[in-house]
C-alpha atoms as a PDB file:
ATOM      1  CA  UNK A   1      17.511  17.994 -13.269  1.00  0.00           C
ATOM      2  CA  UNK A   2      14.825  19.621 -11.008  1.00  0.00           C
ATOM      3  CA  UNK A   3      12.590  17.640  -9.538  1.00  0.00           C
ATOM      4  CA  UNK A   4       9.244  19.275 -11.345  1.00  0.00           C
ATOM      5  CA  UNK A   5       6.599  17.774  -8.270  1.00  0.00           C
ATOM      6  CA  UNK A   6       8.428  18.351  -5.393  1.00  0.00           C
ATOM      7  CA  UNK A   7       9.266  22.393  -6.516  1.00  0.00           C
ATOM      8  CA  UNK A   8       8.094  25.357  -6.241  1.00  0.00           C
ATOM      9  CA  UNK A   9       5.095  24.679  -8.410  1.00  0.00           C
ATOM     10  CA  UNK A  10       3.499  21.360  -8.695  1.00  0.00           C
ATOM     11  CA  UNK A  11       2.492  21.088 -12.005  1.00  0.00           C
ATOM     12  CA  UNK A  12      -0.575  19.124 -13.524  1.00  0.00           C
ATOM     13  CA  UNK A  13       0.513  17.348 -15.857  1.00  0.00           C
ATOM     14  CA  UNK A  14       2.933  15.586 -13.880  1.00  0.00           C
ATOM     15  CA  UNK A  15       0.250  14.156 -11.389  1.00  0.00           C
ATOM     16  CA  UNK A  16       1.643  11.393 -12.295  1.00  0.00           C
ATOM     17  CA  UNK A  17       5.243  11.326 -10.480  1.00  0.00           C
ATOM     18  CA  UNK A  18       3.555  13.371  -7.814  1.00  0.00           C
ATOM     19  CA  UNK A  19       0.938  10.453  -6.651  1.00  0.00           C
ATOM     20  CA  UNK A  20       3.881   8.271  -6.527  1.00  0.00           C
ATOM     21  CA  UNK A  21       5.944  10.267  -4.135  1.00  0.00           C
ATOM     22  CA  UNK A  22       2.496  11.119  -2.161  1.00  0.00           C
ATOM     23  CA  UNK A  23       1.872   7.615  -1.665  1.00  0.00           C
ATOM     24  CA  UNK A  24       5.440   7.311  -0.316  1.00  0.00           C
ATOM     25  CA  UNK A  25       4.886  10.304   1.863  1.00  0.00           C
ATOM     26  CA  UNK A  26       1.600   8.391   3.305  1.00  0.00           C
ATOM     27  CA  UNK A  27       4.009   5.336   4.348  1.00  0.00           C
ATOM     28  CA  UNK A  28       1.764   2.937   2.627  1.00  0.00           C
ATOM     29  CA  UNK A  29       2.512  -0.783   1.402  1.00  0.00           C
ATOM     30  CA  UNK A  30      -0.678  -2.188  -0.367  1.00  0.00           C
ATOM     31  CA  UNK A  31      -2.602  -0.776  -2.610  1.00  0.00           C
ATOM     32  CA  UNK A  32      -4.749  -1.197  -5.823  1.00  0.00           C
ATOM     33  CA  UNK A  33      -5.170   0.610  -9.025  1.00  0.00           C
ATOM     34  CA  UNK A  34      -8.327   0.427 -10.987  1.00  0.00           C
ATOM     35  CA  UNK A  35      -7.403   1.231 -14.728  1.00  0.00           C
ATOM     36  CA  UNK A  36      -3.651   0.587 -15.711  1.00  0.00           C
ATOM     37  CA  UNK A  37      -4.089   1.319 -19.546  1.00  0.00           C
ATOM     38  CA  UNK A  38      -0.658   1.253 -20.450  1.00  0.00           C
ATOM     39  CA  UNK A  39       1.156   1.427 -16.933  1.00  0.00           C
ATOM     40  CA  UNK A  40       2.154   5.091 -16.960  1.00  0.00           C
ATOM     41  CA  UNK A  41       1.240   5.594 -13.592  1.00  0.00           C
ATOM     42  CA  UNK A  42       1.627   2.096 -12.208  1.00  0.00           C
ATOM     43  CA  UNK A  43       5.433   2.858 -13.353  1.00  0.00           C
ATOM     44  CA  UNK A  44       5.356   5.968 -11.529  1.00  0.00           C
ATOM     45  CA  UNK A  45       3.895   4.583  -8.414  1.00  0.00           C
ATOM     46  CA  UNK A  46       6.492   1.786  -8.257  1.00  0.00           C
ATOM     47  CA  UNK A  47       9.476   3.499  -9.367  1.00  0.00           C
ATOM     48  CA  UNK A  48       9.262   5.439  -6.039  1.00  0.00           C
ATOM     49  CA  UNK A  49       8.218   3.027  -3.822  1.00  0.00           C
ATOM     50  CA  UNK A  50      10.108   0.330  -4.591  1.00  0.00           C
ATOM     51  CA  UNK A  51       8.341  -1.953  -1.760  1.00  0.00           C
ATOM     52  CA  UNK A  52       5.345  -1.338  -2.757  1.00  0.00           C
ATOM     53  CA  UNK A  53       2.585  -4.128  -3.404  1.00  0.00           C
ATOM     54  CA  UNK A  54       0.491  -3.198  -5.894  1.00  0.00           C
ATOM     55  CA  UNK A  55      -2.506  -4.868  -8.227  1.00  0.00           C
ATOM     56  CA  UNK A  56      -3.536  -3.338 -11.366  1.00  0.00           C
ATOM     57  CA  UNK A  57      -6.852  -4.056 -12.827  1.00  0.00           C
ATOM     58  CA  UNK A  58      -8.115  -3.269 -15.966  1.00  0.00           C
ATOM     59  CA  UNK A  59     -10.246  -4.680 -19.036  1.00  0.00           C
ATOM     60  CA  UNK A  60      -7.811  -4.404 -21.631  1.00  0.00           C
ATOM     61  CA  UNK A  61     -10.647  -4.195 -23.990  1.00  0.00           C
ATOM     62  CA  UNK A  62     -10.711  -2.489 -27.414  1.00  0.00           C
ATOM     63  CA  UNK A  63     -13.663   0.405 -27.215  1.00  0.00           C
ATOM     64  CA  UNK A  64     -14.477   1.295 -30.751  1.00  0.00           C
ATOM     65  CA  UNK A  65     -15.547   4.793 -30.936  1.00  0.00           C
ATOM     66  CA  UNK A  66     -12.885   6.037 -27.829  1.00  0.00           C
ATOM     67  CA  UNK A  67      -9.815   6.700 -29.582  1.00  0.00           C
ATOM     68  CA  UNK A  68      -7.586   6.539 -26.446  1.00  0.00           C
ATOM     69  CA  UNK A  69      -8.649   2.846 -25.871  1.00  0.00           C
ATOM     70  CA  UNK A  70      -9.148   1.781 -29.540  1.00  0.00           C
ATOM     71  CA  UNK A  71      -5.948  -0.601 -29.627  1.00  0.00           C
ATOM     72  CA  UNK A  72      -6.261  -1.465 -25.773  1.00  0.00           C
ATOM     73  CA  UNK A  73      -4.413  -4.914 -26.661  1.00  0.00           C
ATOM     74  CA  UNK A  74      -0.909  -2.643 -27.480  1.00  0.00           C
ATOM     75  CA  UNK A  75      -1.840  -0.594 -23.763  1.00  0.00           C
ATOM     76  CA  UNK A  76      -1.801  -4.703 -22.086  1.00  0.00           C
ATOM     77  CA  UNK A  77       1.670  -5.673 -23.663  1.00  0.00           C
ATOM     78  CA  UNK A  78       3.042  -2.020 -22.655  1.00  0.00           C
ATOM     79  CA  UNK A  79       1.698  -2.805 -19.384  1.00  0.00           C
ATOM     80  CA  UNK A  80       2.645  -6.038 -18.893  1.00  0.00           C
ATOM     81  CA  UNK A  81       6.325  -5.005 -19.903  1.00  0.00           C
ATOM     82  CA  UNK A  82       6.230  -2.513 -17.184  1.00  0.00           C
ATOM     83  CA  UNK A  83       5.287  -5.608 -14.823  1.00  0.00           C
ATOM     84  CA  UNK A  84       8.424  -7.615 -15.722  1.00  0.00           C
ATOM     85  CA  UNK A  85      10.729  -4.792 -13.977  1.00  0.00           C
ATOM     86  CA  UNK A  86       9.066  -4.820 -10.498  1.00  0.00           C
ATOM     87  CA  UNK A  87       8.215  -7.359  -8.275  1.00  0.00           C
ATOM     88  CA  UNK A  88       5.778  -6.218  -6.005  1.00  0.00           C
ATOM     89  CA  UNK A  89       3.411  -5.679  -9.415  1.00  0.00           C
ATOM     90  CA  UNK A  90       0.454  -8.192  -9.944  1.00  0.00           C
ATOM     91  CA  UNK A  91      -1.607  -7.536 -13.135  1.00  0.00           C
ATOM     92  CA  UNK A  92      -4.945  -8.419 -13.574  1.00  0.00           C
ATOM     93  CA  UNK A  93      -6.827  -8.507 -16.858  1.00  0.00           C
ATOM     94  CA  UNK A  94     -10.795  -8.313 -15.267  1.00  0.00           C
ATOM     95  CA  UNK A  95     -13.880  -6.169 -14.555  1.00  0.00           C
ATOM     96  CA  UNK A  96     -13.291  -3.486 -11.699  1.00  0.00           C
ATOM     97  CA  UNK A  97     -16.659  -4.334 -10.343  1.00  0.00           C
ATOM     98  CA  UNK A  98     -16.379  -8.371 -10.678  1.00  0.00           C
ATOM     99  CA  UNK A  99     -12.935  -8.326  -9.338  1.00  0.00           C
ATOM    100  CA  UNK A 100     -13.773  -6.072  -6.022  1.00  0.00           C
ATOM    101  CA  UNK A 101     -14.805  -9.845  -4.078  1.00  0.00           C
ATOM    102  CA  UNK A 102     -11.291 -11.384  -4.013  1.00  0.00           C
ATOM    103  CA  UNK A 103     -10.186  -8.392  -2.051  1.00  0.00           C
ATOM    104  CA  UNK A 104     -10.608  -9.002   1.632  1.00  0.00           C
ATOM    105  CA  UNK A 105     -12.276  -5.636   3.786  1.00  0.00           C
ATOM    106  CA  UNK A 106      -9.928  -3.414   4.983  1.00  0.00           C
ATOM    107  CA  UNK A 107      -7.228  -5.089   3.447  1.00  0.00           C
ATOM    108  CA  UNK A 108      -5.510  -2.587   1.197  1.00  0.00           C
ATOM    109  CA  UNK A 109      -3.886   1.135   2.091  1.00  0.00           C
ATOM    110  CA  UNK A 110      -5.367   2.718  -1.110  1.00  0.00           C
ATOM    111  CA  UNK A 111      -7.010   2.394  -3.869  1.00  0.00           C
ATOM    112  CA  UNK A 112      -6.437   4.832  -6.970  1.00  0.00           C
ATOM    113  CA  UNK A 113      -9.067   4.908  -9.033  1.00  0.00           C
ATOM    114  CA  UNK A 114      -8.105   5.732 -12.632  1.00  0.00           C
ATOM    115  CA  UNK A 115     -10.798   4.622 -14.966  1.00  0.00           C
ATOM    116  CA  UNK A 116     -11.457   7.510 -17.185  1.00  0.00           C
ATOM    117  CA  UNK A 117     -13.266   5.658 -20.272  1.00  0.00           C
ATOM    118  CA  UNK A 118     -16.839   6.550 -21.917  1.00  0.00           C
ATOM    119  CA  UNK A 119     -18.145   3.864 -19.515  1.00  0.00           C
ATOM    120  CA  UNK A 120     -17.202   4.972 -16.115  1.00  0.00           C
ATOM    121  CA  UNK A 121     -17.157   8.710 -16.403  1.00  0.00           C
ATOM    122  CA  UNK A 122     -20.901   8.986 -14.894  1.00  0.00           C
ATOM    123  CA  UNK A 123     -22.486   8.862 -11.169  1.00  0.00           C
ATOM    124  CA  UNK A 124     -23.700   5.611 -11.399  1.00  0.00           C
ATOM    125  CA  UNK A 125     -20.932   3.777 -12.364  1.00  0.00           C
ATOM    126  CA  UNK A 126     -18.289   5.659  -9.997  1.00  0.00           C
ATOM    127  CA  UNK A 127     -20.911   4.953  -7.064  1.00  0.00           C
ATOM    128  CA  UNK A 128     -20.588   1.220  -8.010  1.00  0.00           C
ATOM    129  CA  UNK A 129     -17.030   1.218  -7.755  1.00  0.00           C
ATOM    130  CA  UNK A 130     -17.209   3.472  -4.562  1.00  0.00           C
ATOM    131  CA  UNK A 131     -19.637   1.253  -3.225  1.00  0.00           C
ATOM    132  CA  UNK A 132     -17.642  -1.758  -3.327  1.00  0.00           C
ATOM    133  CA  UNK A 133     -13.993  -0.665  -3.311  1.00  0.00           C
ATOM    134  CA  UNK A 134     -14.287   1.752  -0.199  1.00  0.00           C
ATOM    135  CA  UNK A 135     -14.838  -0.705   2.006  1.00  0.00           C
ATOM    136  CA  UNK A 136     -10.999  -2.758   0.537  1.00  0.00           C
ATOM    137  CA  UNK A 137      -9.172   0.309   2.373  1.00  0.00           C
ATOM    138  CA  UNK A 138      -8.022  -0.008   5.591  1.00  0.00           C
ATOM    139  CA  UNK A 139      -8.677   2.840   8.211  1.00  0.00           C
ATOM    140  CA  UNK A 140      -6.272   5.370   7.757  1.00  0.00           C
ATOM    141  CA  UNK A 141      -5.562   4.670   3.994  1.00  0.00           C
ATOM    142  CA  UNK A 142      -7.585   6.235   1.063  1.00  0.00           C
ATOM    143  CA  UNK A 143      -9.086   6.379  -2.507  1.00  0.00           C
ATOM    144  CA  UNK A 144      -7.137   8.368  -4.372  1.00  0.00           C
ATOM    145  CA  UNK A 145      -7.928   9.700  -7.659  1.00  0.00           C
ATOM    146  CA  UNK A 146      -7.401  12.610 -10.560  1.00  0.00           C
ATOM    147  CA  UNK A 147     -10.505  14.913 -11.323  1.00  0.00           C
ATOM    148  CA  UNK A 148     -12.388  14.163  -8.484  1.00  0.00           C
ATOM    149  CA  UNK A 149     -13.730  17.317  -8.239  1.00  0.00           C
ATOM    150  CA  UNK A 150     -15.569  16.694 -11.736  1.00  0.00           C
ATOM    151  CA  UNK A 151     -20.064  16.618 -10.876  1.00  0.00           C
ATOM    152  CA  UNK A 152     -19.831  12.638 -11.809  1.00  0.00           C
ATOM    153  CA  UNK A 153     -17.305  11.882  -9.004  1.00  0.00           C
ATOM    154  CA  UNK A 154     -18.783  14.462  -6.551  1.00  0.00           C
ATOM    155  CA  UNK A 155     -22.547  13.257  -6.675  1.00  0.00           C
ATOM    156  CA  UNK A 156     -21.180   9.870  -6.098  1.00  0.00           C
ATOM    157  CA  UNK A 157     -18.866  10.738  -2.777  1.00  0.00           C
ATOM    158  CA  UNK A 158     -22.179  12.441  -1.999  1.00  0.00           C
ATOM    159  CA  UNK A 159     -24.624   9.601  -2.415  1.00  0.00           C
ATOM    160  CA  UNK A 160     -22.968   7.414  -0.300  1.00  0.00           C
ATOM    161  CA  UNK A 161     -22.162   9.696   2.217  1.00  0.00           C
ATOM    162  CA  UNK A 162     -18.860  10.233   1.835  1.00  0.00           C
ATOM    163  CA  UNK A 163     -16.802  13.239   2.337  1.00  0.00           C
ATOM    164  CA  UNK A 164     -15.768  15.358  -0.595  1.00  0.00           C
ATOM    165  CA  UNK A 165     -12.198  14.260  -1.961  1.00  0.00           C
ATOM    166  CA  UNK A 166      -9.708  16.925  -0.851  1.00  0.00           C
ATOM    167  CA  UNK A 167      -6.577  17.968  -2.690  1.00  0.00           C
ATOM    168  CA  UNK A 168      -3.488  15.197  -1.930  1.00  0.00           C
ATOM    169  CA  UNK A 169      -0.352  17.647   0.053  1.00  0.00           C
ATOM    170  CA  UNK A 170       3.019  16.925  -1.290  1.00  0.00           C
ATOM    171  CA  UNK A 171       5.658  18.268   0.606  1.00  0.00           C
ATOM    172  CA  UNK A 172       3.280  21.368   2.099  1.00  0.00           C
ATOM    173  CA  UNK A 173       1.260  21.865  -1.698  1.00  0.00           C
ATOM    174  CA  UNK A 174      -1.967  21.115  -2.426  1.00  0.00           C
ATOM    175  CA  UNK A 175      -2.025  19.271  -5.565  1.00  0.00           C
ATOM    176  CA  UNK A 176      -4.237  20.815  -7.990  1.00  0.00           C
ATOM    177  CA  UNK A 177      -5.239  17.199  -9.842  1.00  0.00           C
ATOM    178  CA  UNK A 178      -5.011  14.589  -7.205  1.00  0.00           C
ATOM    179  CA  UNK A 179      -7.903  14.146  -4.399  1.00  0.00           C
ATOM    180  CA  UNK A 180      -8.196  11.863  -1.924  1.00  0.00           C
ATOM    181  CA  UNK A 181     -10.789  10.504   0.305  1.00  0.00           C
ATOM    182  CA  UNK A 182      -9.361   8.981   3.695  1.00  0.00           C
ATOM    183  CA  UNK A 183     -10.956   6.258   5.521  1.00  0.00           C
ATOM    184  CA  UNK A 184     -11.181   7.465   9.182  1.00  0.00           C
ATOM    185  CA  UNK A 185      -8.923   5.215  11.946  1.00  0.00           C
ATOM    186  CA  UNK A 186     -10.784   3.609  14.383  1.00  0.00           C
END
């Protein structure tokens, strides 16, 4: 079977598989991702790195009107079934934003921020989570996300003076979904 990400091509719809072998390309050990859904990518991210330590946060709550999260209690038991097969996996049902405190500065390689709903698809609410989840990564590591080159995401980075997210390089190839923005090292 051909690996699809690490090919030729990197395809996008397989970003997927490709942030979990980037991750294990960066080395790193601890890390956080904001919006599990139904664990598709918190699968993928473990299922490469099989020491990872990883927290998944996310609401888990029904959002009438948004078809993709309109039975969000079926995405938590999908999720939490995905949790059973790897240790290093601690899932948190909880508010992004509320949750951000019990994480200590500096303390975490990455963060990936996946939370695509109705509600945090605009500049003020990625700032908030910018604002409070940039300063979790330890120098070196990064937030890593998909369509951060959307105006939402971009006016945010830019707002609080952060550089713009650049494309994540798997095995010399610029993915064309993932961007990343890295904390400098002291």
């Amino acid at each position: 079977m051909r690996n699809y990400c690490l090919g030729t091509t990197i395809q996008r719809k397989f970003w997927r598989r490709s942030l979990g072998h980037w991750l294990n390309q960066q080395g790193w050990q601890r890390g956080v991702e904001l919006g599990v859904k139904s664990g598709r990518s918190t699968a993928a991210m473990l299922s490469v790195n099989p020491g990872l330590q990883l927290t998944g946060i996310d609401l888990w709550q029904n959002q009438p009107g948004n078809s993709a999260y309109a039975n969000n209690a079926e995405n938590e038991r999908k999720a939490r079934r995905i949790c059973r097969r790897y240790s290093g996996l601690t899932l948190v049902k909880g508010d992004a934003l509320q949750l951000a405190g019990h994480f200590a500065n500096a303390s975490q390689d990455f963060v990936f921020y996946d939370l695509y709903d109705y509600r945090c698809s605009n500049t003020e609410f990625v700032t908030q989570i910018l604002r409070l989840w940039y300063p979790k990564i330890a120098p070196g590591g990064a937030i890593v996300g998909r369509d951060f080159d959307n105006q939402d995401c971009l006016r945010a980075f830019a707002d609080l003076g952060l550089p713009r997210p650049v494309a994540c390089i798997i095995r010399g190839r610029a993915h064309p979904r993932l961007k990343a923005v890295f904390k400098p090292k002291r």
